[in-house]
PDB file of N, CA and C in Angstrom:
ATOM      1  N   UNK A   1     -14.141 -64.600 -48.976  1.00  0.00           N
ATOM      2  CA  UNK A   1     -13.173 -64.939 -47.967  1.00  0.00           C
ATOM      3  C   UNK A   1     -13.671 -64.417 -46.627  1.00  0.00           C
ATOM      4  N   UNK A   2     -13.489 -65.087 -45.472  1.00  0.00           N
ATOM      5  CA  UNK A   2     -13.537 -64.891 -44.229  1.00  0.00           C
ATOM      6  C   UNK A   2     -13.222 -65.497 -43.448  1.00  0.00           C
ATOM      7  N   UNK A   3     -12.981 -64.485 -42.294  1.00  0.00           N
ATOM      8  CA  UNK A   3     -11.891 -65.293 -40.759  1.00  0.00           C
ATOM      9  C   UNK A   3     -12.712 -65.465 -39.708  1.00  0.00           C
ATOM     10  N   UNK A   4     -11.725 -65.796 -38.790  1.00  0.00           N
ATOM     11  CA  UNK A   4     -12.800 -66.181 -37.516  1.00  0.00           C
ATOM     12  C   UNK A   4     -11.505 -65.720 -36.704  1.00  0.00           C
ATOM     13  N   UNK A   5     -11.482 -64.408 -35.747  1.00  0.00           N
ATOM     14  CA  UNK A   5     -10.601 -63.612 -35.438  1.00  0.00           C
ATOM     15  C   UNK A   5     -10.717 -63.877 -33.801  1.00  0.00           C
ATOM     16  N   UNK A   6      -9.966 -63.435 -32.686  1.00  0.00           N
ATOM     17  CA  UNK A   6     -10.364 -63.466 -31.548  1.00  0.00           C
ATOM     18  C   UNK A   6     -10.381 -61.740 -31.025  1.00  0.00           C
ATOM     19  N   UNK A   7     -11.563 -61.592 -30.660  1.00  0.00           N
ATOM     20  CA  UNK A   7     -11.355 -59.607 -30.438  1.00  0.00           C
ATOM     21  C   UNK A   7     -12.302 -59.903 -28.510  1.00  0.00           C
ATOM     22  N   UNK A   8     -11.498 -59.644 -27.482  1.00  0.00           N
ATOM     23  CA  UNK A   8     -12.279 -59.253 -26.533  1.00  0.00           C
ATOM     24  C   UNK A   8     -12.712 -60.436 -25.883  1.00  0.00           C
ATOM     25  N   UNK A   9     -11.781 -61.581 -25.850  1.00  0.00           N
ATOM     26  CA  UNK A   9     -11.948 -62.647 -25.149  1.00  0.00           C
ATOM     27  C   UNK A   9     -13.063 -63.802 -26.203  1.00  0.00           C
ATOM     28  N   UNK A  10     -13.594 -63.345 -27.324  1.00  0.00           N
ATOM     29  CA  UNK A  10     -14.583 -64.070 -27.807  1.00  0.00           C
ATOM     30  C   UNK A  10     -14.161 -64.729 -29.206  1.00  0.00           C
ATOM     31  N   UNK A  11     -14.072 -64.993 -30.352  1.00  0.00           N
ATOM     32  CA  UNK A  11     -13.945 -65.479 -31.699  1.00  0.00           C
ATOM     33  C   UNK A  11     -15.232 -64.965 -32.523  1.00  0.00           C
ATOM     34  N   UNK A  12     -15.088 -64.427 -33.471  1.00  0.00           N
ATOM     35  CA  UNK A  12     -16.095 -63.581 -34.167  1.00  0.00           C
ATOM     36  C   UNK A  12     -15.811 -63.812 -35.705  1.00  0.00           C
ATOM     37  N   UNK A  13     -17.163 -64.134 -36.290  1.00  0.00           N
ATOM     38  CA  UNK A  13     -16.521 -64.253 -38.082  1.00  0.00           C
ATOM     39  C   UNK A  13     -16.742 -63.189 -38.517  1.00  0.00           C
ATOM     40  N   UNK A  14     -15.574 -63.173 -39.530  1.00  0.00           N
ATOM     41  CA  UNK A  14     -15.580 -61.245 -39.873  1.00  0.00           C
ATOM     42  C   UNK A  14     -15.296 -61.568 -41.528  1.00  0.00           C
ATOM     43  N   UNK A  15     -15.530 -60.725 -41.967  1.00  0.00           N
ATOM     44  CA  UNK A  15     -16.001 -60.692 -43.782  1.00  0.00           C
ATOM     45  C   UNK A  15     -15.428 -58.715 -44.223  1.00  0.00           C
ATOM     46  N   UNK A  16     -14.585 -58.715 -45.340  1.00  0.00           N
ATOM     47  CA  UNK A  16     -14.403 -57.151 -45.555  1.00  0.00           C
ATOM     48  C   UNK A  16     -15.487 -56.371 -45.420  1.00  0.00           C
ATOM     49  N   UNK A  17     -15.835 -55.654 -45.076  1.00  0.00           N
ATOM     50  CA  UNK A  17     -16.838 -54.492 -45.201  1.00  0.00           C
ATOM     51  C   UNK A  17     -17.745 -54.603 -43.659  1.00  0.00           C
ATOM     52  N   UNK A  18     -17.497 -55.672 -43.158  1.00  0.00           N
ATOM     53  CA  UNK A  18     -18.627 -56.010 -41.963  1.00  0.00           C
ATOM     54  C   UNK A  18     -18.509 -55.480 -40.776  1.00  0.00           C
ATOM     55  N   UNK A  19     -19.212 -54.368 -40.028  1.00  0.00           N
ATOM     56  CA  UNK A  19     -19.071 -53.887 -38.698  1.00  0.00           C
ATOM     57  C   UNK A  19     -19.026 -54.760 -37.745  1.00  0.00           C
ATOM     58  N   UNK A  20     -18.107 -54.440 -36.546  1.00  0.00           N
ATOM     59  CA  UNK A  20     -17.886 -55.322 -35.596  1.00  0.00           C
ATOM     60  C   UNK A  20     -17.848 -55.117 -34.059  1.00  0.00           C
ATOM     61  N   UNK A  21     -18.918 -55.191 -32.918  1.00  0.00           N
ATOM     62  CA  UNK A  21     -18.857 -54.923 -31.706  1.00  0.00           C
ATOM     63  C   UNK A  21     -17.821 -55.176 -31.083  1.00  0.00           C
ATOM     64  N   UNK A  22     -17.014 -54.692 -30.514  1.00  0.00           N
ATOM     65  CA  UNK A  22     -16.120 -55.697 -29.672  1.00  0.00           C
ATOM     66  C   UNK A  22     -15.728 -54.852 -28.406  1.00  0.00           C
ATOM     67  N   UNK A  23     -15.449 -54.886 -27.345  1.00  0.00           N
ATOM     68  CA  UNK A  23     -15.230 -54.482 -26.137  1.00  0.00           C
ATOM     69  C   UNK A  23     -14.464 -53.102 -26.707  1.00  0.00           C
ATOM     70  N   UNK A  24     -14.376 -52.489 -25.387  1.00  0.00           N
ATOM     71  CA  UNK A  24     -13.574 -51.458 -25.920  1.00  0.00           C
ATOM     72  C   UNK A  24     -12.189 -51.138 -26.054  1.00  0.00           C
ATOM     73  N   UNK A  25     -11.849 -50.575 -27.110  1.00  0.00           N
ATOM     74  CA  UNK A  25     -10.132 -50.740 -27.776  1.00  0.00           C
ATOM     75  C   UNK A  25      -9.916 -49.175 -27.513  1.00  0.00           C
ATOM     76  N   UNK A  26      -8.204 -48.946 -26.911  1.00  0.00           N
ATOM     77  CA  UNK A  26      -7.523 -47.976 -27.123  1.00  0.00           C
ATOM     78  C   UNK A  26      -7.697 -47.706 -28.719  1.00  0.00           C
ATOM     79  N   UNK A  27      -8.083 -46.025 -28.608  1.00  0.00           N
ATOM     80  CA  UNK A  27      -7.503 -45.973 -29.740  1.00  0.00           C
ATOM     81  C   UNK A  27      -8.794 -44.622 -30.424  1.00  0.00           C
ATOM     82  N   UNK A  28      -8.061 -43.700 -31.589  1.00  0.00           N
ATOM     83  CA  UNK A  28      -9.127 -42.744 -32.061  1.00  0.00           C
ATOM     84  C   UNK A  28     -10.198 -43.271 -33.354  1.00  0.00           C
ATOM     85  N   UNK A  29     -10.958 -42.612 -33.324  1.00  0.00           N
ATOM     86  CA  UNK A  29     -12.009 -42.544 -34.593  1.00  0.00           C
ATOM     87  C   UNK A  29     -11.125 -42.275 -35.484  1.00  0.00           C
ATOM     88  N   UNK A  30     -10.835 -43.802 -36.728  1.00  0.00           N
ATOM     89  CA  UNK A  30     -10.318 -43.759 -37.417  1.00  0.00           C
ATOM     90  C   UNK A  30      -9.195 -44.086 -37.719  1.00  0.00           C
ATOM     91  N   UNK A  31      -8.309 -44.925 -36.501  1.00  0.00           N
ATOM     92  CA  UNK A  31      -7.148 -44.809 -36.198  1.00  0.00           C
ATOM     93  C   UNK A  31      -7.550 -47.154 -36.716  1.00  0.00           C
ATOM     94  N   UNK A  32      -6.394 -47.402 -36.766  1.00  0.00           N
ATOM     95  CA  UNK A  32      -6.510 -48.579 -37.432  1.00  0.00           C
ATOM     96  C   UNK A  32      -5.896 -49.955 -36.005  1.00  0.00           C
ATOM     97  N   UNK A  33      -6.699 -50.703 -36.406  1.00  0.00           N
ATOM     98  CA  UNK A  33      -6.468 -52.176 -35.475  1.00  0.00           C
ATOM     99  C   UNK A  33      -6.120 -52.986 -36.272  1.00  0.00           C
ATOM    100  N   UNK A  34      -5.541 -54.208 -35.636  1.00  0.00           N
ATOM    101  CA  UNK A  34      -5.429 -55.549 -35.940  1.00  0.00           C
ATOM    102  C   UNK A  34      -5.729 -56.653 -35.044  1.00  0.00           C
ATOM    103  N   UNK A  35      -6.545 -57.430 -35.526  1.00  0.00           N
ATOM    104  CA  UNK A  35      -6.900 -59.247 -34.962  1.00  0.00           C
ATOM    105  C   UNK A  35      -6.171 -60.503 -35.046  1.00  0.00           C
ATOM    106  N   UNK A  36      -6.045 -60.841 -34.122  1.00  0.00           N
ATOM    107  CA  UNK A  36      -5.136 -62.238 -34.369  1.00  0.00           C
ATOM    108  C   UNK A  36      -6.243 -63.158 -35.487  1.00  0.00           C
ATOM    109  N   UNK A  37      -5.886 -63.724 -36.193  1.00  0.00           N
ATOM    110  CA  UNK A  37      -6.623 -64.797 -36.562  1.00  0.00           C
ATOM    111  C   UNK A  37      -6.392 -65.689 -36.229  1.00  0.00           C
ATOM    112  N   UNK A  38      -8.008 -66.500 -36.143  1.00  0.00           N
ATOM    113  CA  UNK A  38      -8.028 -68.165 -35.755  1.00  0.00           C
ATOM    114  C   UNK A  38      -8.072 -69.239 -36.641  1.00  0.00           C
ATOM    115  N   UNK A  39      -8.942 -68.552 -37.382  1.00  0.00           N
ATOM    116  CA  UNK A  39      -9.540 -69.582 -39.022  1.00  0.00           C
ATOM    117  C   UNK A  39      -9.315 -68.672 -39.952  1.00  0.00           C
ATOM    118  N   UNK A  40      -8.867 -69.216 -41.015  1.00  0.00           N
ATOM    119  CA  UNK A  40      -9.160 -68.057 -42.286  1.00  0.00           C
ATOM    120  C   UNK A  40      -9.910 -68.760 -43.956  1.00  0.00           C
ATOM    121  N   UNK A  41     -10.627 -68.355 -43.923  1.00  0.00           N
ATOM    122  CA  UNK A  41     -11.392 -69.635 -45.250  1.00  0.00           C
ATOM    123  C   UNK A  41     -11.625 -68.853 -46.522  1.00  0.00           C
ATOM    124  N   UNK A  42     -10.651 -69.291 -47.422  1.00  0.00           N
ATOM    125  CA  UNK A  42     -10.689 -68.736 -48.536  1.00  0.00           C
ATOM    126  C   UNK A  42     -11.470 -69.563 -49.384  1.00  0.00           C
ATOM    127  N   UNK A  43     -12.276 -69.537 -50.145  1.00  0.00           N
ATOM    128  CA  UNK A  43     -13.168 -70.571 -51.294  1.00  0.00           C
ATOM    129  C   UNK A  43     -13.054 -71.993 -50.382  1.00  0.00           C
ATOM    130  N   UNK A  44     -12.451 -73.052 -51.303  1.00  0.00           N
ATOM    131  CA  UNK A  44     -12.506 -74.230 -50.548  1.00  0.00           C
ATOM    132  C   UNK A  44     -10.937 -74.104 -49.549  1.00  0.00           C
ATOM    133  N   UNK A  45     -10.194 -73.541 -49.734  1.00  0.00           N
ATOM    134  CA  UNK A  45      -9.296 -73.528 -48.684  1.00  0.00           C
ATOM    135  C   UNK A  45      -9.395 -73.050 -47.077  1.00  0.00           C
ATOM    136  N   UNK A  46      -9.126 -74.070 -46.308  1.00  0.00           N
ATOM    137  CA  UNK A  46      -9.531 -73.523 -45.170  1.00  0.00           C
ATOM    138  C   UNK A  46      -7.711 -73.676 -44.192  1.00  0.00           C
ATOM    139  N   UNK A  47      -7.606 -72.305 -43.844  1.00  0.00           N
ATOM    140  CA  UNK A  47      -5.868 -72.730 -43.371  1.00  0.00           C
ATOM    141  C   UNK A  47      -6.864 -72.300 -41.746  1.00  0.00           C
ATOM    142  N   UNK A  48      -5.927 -73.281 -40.656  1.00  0.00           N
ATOM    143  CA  UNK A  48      -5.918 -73.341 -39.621  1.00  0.00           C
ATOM    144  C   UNK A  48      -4.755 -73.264 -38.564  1.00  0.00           C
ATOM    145  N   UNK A  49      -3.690 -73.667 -39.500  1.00  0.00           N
ATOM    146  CA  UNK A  49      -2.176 -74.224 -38.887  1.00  0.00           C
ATOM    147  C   UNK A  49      -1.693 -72.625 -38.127  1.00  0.00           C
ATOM    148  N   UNK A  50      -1.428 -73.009 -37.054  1.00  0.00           N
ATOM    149  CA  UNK A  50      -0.942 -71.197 -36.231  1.00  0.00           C
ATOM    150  C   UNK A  50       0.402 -70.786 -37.162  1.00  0.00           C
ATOM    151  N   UNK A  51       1.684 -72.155 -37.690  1.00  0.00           N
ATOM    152  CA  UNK A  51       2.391 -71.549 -39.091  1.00  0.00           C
ATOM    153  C   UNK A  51       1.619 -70.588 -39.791  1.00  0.00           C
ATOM    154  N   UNK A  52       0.674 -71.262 -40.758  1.00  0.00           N
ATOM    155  CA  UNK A  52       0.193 -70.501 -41.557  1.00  0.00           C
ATOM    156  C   UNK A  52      -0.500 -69.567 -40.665  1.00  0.00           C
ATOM    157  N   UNK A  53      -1.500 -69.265 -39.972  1.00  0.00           N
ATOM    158  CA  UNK A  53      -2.068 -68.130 -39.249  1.00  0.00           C
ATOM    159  C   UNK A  53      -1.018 -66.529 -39.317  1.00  0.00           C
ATOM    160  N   UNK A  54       0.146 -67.156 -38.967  1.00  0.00           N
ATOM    161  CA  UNK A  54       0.935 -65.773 -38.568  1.00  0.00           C
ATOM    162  C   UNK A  54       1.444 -65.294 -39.681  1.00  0.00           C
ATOM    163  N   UNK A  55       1.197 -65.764 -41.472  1.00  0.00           N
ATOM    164  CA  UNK A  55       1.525 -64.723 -42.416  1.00  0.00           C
ATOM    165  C   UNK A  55      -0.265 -64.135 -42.787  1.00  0.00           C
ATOM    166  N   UNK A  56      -1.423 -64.139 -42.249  1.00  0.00           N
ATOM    167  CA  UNK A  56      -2.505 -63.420 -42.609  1.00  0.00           C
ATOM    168  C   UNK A  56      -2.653 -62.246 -41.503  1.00  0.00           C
ATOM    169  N   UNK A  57      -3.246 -61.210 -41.870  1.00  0.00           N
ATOM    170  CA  UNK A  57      -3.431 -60.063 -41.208  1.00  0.00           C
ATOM    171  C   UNK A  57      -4.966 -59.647 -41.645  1.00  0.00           C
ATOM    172  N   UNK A  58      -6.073 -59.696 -40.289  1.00  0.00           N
ATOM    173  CA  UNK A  58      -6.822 -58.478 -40.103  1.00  0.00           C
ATOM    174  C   UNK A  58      -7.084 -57.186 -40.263  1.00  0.00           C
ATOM    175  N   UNK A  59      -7.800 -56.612 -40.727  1.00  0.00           N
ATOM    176  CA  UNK A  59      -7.519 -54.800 -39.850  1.00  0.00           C
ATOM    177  C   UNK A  59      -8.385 -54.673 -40.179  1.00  0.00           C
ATOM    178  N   UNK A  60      -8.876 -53.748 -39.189  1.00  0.00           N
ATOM    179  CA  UNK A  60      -9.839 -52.757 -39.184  1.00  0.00           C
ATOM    180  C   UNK A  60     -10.228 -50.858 -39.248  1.00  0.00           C
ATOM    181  N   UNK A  61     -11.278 -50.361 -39.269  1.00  0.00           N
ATOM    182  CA  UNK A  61     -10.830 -49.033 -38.822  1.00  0.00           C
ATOM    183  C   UNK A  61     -11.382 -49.040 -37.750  1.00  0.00           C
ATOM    184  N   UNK A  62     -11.703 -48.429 -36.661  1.00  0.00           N
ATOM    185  CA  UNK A  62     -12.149 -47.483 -35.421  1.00  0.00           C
ATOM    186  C   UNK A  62     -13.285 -46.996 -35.864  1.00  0.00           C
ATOM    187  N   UNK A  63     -14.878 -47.256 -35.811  1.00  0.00           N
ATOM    188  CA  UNK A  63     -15.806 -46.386 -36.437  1.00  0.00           C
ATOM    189  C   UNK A  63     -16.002 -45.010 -35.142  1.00  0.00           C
ATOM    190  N   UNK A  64     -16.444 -45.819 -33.914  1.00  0.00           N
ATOM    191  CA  UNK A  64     -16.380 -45.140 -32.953  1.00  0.00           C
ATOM    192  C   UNK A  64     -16.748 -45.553 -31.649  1.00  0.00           C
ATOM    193  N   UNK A  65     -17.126 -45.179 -30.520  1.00  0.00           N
ATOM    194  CA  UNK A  65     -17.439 -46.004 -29.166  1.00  0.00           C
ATOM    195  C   UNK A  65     -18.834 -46.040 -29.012  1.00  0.00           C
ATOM    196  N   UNK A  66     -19.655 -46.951 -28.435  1.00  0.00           N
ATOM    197  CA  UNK A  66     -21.307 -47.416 -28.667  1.00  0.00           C
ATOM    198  C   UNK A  66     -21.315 -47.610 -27.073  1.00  0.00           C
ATOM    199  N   UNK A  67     -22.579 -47.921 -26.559  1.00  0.00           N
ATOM    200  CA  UNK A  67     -22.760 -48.269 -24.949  1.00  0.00           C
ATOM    201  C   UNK A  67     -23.553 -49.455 -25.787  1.00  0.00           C
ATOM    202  N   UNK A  68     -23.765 -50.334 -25.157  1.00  0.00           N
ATOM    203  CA  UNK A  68     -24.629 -51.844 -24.482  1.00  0.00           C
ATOM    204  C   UNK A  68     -25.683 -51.460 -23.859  1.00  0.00           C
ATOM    205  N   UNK A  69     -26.913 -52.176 -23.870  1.00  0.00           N
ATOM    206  CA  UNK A  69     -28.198 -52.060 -23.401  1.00  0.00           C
ATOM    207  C   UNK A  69     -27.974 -52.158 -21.974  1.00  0.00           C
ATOM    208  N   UNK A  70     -29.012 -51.364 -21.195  1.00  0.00           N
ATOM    209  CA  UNK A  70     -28.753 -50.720 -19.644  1.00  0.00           C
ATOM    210  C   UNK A  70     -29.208 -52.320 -19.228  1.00  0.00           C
ATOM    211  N   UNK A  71     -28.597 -52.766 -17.597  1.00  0.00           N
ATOM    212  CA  UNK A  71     -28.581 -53.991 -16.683  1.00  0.00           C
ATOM    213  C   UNK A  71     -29.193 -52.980 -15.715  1.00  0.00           C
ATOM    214  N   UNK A  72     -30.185 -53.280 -15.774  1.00  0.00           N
ATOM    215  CA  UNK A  72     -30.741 -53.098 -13.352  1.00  0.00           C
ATOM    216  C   UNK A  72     -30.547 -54.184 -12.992  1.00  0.00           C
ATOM    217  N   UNK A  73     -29.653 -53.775 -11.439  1.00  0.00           N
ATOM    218  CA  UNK A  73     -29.293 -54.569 -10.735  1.00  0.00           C
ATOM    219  C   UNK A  73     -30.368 -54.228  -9.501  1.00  0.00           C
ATOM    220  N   UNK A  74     -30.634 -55.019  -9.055  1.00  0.00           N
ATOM    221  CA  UNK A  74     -31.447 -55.152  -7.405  1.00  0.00           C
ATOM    222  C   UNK A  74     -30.993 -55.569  -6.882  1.00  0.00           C
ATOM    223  N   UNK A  75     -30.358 -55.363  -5.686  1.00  0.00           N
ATOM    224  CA  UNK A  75     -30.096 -56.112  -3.962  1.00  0.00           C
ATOM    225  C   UNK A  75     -31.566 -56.031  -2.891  1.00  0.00           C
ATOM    226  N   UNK A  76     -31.347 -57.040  -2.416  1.00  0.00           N
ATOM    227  CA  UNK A  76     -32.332 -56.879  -1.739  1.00  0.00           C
ATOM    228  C   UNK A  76     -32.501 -57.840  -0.677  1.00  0.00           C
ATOM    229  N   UNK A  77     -32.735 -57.597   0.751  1.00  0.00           N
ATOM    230  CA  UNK A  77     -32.255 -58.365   2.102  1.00  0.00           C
ATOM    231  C   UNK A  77     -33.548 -58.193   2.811  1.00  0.00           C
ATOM    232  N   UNK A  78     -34.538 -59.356   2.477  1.00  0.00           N
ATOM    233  CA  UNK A  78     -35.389 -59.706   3.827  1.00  0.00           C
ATOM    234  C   UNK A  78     -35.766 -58.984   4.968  1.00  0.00           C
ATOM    235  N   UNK A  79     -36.477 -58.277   5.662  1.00  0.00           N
ATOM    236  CA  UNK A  79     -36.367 -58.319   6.918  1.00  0.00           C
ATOM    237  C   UNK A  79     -35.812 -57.592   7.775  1.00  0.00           C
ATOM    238  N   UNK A  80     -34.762 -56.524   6.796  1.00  0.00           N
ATOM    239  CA  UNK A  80     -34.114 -56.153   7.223  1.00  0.00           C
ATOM    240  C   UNK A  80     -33.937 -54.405   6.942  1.00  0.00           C
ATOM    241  N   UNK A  81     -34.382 -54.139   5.308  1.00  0.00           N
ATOM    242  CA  UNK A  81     -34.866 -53.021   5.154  1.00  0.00           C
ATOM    243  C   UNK A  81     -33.663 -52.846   4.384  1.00  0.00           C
ATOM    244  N   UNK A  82     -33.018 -53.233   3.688  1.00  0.00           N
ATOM    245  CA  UNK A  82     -31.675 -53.131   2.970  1.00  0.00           C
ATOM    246  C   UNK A  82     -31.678 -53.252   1.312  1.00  0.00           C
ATOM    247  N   UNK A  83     -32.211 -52.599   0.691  1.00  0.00           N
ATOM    248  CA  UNK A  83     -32.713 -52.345  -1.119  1.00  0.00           C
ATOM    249  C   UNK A  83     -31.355 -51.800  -1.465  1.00  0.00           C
ATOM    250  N   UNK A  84     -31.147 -52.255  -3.139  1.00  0.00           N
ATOM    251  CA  UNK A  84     -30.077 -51.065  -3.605  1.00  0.00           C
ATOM    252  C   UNK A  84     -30.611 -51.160  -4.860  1.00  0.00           C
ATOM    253  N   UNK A  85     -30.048 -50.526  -5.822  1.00  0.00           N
ATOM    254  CA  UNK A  85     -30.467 -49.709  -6.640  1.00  0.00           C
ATOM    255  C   UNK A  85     -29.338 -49.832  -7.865  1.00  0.00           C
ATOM    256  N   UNK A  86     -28.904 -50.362  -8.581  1.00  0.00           N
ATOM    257  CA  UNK A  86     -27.380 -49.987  -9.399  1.00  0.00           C
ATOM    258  C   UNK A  86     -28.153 -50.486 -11.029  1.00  0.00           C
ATOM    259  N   UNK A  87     -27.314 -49.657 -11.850  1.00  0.00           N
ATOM    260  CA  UNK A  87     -27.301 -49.927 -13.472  1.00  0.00           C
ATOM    261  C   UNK A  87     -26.147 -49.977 -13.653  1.00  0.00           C
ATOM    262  N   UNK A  88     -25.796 -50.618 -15.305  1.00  0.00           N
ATOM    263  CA  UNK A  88     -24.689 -50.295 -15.937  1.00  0.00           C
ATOM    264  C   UNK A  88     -24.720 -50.565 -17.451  1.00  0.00           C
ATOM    265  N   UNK A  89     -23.930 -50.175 -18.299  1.00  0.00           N
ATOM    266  CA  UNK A  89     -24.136 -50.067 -19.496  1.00  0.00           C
ATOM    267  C   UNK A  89     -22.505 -50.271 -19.465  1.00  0.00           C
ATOM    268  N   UNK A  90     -22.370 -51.190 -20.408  1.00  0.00           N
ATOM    269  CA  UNK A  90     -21.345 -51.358 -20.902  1.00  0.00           C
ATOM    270  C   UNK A  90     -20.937 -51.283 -22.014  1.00  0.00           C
ATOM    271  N   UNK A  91     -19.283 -50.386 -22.067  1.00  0.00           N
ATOM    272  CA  UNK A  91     -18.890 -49.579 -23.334  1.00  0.00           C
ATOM    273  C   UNK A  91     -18.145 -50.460 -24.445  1.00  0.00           C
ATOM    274  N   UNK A  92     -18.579 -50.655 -25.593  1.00  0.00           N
ATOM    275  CA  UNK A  92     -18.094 -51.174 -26.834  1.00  0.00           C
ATOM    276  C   UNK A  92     -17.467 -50.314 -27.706  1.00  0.00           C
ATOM    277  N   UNK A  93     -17.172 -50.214 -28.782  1.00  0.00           N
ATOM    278  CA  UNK A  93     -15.983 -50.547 -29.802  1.00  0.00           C
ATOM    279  C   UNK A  93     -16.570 -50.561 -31.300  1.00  0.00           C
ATOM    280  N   UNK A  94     -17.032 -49.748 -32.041  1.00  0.00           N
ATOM    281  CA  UNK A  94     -17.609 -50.436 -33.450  1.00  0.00           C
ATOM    282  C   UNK A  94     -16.191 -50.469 -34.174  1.00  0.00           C
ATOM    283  N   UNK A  95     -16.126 -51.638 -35.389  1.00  0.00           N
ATOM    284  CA  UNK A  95     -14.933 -51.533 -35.995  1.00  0.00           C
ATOM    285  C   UNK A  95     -15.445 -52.296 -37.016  1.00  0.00           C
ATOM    286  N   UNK A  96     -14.929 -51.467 -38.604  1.00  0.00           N
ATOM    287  CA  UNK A  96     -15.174 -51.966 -39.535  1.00  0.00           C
ATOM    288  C   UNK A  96     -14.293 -52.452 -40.206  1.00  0.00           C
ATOM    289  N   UNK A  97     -14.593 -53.926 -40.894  1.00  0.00           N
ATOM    290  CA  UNK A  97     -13.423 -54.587 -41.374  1.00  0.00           C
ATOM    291  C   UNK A  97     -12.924 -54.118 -42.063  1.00  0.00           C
ATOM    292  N   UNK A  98     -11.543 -54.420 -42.909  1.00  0.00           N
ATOM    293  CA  UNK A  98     -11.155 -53.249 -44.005  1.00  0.00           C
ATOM    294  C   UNK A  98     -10.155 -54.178 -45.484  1.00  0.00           C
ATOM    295  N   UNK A  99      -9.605 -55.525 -43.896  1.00  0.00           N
ATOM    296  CA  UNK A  99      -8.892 -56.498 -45.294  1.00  0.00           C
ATOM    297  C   UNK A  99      -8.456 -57.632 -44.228  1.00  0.00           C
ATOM    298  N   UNK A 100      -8.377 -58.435 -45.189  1.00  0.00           N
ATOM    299  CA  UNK A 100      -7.717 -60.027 -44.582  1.00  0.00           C
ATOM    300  C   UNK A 100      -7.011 -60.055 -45.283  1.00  0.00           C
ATOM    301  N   UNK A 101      -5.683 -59.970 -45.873  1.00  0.00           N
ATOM    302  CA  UNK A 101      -4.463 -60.192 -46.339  1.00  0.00           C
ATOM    303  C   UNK A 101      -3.741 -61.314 -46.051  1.00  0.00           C
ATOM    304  N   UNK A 102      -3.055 -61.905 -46.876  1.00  0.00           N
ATOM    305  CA  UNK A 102      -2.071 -62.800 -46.843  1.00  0.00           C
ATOM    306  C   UNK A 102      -0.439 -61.719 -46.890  1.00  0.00           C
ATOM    307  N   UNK A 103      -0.014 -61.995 -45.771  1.00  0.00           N
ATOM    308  CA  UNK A 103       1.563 -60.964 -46.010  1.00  0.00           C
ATOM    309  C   UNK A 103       2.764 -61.760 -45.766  1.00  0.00           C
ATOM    310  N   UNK A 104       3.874 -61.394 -45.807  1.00  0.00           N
ATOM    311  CA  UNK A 104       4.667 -62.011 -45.530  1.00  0.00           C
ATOM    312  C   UNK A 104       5.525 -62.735 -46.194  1.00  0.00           C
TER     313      UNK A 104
END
């Protein structure tokens, strides 16, 4: 079984046990989330209907917070003598799946 969840503006297929990047979430090491689902595909069943969507549930745990590979940025103006200099690393989210449930 597996879903296709929306975490962080994106849709991601997620499977029990599978670690998951996703932007960064309030919340402690260990402390538990939930994903909306989009798709959920059980064997040959595939439910899509947002009805059906809203009795399945996600969750995850919180593994812990990760950075993103460093960006150099350059500015730079002609003629004029005007360079800059900036990085950034942007902070993620690991989260491991834990169950896709049918509730309700």
């Amino acid at each position: 079984m597996y879903a296709i969840v929306r975490a962080g503006g994106r849709q991601e297929k997620v499977a029990v046990d599978d670690v998951l990047t996703v932007d960064k979430l309030a919340g402690d090491v260990g402390s538990t989330v939930t994903f909306p689902a989009v798709l959920v595909v059980d064997g040959d069943t595939v439910v899509s209907g947002s009805a059906d969507l809203a009795r399945y549930e996600v969750t995850g745990e919180i593994l812990g917070a990760v950075k993103g590979p460093k960006i150099n940025i350059m500015h730079y103006r002609n003629k004029t003598g005007y360079k800059r200099r900036m990085g950034h690393r942007q902070p993620y989210t690991e989260v491991k799946i834990t169950g896709i449930k049918a509730g309700k």
